[in-house]
Protein backbone atom coordinates (compact mmCIF):
# COMPACT_ATOMS: atom_id res chain seq x y z
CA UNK A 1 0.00 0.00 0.00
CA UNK A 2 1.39 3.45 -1.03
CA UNK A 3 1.18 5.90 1.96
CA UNK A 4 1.41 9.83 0.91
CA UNK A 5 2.56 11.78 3.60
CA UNK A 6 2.81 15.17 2.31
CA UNK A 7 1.00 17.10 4.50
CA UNK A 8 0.58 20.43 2.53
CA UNK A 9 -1.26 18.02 -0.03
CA UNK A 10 -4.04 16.70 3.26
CA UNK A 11 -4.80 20.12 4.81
CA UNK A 12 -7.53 21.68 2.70
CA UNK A 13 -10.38 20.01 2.47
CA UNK A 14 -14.29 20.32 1.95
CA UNK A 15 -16.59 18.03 2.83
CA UNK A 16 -19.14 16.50 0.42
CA UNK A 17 -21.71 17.14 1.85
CA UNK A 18 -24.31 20.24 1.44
CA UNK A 19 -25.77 22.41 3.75
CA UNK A 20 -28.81 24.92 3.53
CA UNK A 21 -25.85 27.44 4.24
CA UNK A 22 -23.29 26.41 2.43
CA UNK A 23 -24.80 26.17 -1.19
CA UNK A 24 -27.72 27.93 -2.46
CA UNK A 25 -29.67 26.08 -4.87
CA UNK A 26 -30.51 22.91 -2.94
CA UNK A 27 -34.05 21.60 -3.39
CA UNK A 28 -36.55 22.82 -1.09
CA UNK A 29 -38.38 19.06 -1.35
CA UNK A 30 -37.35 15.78 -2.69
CA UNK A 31 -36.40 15.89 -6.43
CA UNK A 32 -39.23 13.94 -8.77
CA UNK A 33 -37.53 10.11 -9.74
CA UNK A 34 -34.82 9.84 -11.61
CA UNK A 35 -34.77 8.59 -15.02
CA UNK A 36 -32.84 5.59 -15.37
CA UNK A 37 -29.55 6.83 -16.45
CA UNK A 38 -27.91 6.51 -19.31
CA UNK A 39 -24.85 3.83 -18.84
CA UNK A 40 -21.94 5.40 -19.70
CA UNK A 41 -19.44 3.02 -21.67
CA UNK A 42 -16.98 0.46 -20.46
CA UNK A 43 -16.71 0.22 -16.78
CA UNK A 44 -20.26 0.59 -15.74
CA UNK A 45 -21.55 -1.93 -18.79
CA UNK A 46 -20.92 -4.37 -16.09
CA UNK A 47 -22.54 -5.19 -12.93
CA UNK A 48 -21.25 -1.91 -11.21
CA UNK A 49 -23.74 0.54 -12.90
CA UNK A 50 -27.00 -1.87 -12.08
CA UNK A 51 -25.59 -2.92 -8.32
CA UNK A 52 -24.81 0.67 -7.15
CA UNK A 53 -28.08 2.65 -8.99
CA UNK A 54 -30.40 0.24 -7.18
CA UNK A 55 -29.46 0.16 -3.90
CA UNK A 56 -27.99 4.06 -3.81
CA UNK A 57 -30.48 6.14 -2.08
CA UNK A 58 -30.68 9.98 -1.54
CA UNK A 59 -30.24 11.45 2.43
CA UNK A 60 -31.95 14.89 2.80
CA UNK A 61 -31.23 16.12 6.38
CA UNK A 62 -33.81 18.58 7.45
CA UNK A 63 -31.17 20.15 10.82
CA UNK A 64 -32.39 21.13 14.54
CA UNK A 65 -30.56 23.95 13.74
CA UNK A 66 -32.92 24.79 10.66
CA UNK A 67 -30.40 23.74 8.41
CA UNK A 68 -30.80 21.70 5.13
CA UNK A 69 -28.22 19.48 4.13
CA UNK A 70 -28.57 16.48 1.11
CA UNK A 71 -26.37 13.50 1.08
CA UNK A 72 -26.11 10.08 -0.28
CA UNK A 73 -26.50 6.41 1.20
CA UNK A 74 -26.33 2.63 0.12
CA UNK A 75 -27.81 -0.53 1.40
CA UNK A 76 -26.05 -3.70 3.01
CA UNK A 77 -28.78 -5.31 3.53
CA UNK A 78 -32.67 -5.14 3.73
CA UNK A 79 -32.54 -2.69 7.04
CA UNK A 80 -29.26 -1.79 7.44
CA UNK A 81 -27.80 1.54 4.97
CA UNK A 82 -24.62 3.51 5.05
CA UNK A 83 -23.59 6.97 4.69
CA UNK A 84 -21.46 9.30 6.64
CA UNK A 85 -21.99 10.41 9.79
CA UNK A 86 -21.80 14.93 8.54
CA UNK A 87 -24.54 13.85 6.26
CA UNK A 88 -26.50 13.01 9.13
CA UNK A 89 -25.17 15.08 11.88
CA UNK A 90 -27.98 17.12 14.05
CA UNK A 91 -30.67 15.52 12.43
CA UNK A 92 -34.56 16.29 13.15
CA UNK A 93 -35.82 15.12 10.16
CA UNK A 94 -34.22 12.43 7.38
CA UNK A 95 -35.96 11.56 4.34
CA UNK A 96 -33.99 8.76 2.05
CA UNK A 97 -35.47 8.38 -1.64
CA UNK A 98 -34.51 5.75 -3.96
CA UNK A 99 -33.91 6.68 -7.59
CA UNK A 100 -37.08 5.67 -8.96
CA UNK A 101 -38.83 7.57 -5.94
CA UNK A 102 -39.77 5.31 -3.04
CA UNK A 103 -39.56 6.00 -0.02
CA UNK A 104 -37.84 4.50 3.02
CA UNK A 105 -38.45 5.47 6.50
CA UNK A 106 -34.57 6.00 8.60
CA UNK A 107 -33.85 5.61 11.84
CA UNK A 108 -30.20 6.93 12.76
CA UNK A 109 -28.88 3.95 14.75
CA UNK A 110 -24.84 4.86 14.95
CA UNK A 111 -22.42 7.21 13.81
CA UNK A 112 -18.50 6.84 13.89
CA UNK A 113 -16.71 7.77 16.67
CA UNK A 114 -12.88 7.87 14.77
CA UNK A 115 -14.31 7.83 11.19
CA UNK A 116 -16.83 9.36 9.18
CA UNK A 117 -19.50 6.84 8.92
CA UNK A 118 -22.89 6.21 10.18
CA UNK A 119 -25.59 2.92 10.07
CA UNK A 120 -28.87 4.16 9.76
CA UNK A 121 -31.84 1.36 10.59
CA UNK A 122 -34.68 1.32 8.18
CA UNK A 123 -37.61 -0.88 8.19
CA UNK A 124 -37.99 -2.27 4.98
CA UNK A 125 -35.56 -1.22 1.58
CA UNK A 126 -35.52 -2.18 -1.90
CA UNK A 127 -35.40 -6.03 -2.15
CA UNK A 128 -31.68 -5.62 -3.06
CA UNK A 129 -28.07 -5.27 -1.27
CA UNK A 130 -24.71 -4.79 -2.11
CA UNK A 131 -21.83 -6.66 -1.33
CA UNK A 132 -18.59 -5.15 0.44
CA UNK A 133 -15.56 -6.26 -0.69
CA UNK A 134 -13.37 -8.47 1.10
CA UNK A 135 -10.44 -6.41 1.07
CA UNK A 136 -9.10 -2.65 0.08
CA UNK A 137 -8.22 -2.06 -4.10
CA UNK A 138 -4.90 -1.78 -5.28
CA UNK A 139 -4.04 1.81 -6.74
CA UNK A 140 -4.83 1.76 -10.23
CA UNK A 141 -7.77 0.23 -9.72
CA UNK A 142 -10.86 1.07 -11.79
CA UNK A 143 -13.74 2.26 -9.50
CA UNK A 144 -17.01 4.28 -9.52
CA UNK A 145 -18.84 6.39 -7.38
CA UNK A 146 -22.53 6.71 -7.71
CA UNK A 147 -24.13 9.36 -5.50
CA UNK A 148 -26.62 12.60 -5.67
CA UNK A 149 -24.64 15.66 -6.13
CA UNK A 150 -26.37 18.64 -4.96
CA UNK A 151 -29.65 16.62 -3.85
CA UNK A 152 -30.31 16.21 -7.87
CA UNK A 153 -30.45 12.95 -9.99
CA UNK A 154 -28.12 9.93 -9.37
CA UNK A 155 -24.90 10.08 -11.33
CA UNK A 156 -22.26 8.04 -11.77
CA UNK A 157 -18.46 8.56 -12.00
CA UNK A 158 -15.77 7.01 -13.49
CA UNK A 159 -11.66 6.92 -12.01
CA UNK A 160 -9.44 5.07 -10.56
CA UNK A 161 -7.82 4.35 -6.77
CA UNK A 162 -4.89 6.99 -6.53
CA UNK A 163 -2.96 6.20 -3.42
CA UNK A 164 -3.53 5.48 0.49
CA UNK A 165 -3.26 8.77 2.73
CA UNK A 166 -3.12 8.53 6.41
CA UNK A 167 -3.03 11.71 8.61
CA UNK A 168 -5.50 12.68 11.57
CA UNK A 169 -6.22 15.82 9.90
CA UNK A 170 -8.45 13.88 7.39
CA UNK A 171 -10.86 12.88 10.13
CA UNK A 172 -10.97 10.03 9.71
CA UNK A 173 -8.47 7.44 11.87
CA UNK A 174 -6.34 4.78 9.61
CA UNK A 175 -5.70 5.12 5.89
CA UNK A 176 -7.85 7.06 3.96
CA UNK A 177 -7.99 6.18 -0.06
CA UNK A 178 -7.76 9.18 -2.77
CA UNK A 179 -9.43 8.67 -5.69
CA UNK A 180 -9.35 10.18 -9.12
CA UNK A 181 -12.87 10.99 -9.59
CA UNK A 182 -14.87 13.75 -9.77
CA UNK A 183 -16.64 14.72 -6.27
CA UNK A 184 -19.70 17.45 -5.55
CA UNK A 185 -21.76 18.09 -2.38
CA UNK A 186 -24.20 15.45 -1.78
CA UNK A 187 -22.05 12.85 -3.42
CA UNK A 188 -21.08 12.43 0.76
CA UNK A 189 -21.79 8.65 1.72
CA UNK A 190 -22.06 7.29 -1.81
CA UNK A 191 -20.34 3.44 -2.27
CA UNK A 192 -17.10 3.59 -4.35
CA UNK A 193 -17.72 0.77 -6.68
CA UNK A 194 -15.18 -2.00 -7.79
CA UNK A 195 -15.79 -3.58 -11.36
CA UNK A 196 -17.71 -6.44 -9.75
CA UNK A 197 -20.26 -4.20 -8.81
CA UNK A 198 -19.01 -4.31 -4.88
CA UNK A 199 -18.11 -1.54 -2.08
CA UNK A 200 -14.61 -0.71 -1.90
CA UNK A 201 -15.20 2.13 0.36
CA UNK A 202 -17.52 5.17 1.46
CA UNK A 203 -17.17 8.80 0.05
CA UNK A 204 -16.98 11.19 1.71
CA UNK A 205 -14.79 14.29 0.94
CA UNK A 206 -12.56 16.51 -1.69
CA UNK A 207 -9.19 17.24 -0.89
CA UNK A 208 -9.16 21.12 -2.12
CA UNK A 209 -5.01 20.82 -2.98
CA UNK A 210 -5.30 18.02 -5.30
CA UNK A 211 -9.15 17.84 -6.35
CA UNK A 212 -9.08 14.08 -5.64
CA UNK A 213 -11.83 12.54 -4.01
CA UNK A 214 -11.20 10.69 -0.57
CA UNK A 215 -13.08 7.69 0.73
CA UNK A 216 -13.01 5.78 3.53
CA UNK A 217 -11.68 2.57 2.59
CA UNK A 218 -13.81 -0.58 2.47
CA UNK A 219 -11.36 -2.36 5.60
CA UNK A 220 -12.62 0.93 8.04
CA UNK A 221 -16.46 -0.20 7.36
CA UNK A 222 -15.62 -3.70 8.49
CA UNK A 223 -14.26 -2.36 11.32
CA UNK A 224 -16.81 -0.32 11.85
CA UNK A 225 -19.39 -2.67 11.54
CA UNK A 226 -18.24 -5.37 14.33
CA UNK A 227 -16.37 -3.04 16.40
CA UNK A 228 -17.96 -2.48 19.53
CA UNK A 229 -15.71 0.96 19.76
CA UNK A 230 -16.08 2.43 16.33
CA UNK A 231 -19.51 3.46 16.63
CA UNK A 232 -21.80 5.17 18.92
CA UNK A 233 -25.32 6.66 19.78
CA UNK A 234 -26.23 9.44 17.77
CA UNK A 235 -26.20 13.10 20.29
CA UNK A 236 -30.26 14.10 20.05
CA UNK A 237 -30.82 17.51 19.12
């Protein structure tokens, strides 16, 4: 694994997530359903583009605060989706939307306590799950993110697996990966995609110096997810 440790290069950084005060044209209410999107060529031709747009739902975070934030989440299984834990920080309200517009009803269950993650509990999803991969990618790696910049419809984007960071400045503890695709607000908690169509990690930032995208790597969500330590009760508001 190639660790960059330039730390000039890990400083800046804005999260991918949007907030009511942060960016101005975010939807007032839930977008109307997507329209299946077009598949792009190559990459997602395979399994990727179907796995990720059917299980990829979109987070809209209606604050205590007042605040409106929109994010992006996937499902592990029939009850169980992931997404960062700034996408759902100081929640009152979540709504999560599919892409072809049904809706599921979240319950906030955990968020990370030394990476940016968060399991939200729903009662019933969309018949389908996605598989997590049983190890980290390689750099050069082909991957995809699919996700709902700005709150809009679900895209998907194309790169590959840069290098391995690791610095505590990134928020997140443990290597973080940097990725060569392009990242907007509300892309936050979208899966990173392997050609196999399974999660190699969680987005969930844009490294400002370098424009690369970084994503918590698949081996942190393991962790996460039978770790008695990595996660914790969300604060109420």
């Amino acid at each position: 694994m190639k660790i960059a440790t330039t730390l000039a290069a890990l400083m800046a950084l804005v999260i991918g997530a949007a907030t009511a005060t942060g960016c101005a044209n975010l939807p007032s209410a839930m977008p109307p359903p997507d329209v299946p999107f077009a598949t792009p060529p190559g990459f997602a031709e395979r399994a990727a583009a179907r796995a990720g747009r059917n299980v990829t739902v979109r987070i809209r975070n209606i604050a205590c605060s007042g605040g409106l934030g929109v994010g992006t989440g996937f499902l592990l299984d029939e009850h169980t989706l992931v997404t960062n834990r700034h996408v759902v920080e100081g929640f009152g309200t979540l709504e999560l939307e599919t892409w072809d517009g049904r809706r599921l009803s979240p319950n906030v269950v955990a968020v990370g306590n030394s990476a940016d993650l968060s399991i939200v509990q729903i009662d019933s999803g969309v018949g389908e799950a996605i598989e997590m991969a049983p190890e980290d990618p390689p750099a050069d790696t082909e991957v995809q993110a699919v996700g709902y910049a700005l709150g809009g419809p679900q895209r998907v984007t194309q790169g590959q697996v840069v290098d391995y960071v690791e610095n505590p400045n990134l928020g997140n503890a443990g290597p973080v990966m940097r990725v060569d695709i392009s990242i907007k607000p509300g892309n936050s908690g979208g899966p990173l995609i392997d050609p196999s169509g399974r999660v190699v990690g969680v987005v969930y930032a844009i490294e400002i110096a370098t424009g690369l995208g970084l994503v918590v790597p698949v081996s942190t969500l393991r962790d996460a997810l039978t770790s008695d330590e990595a996660l914790s009760a969300p604060e109420d508001c």
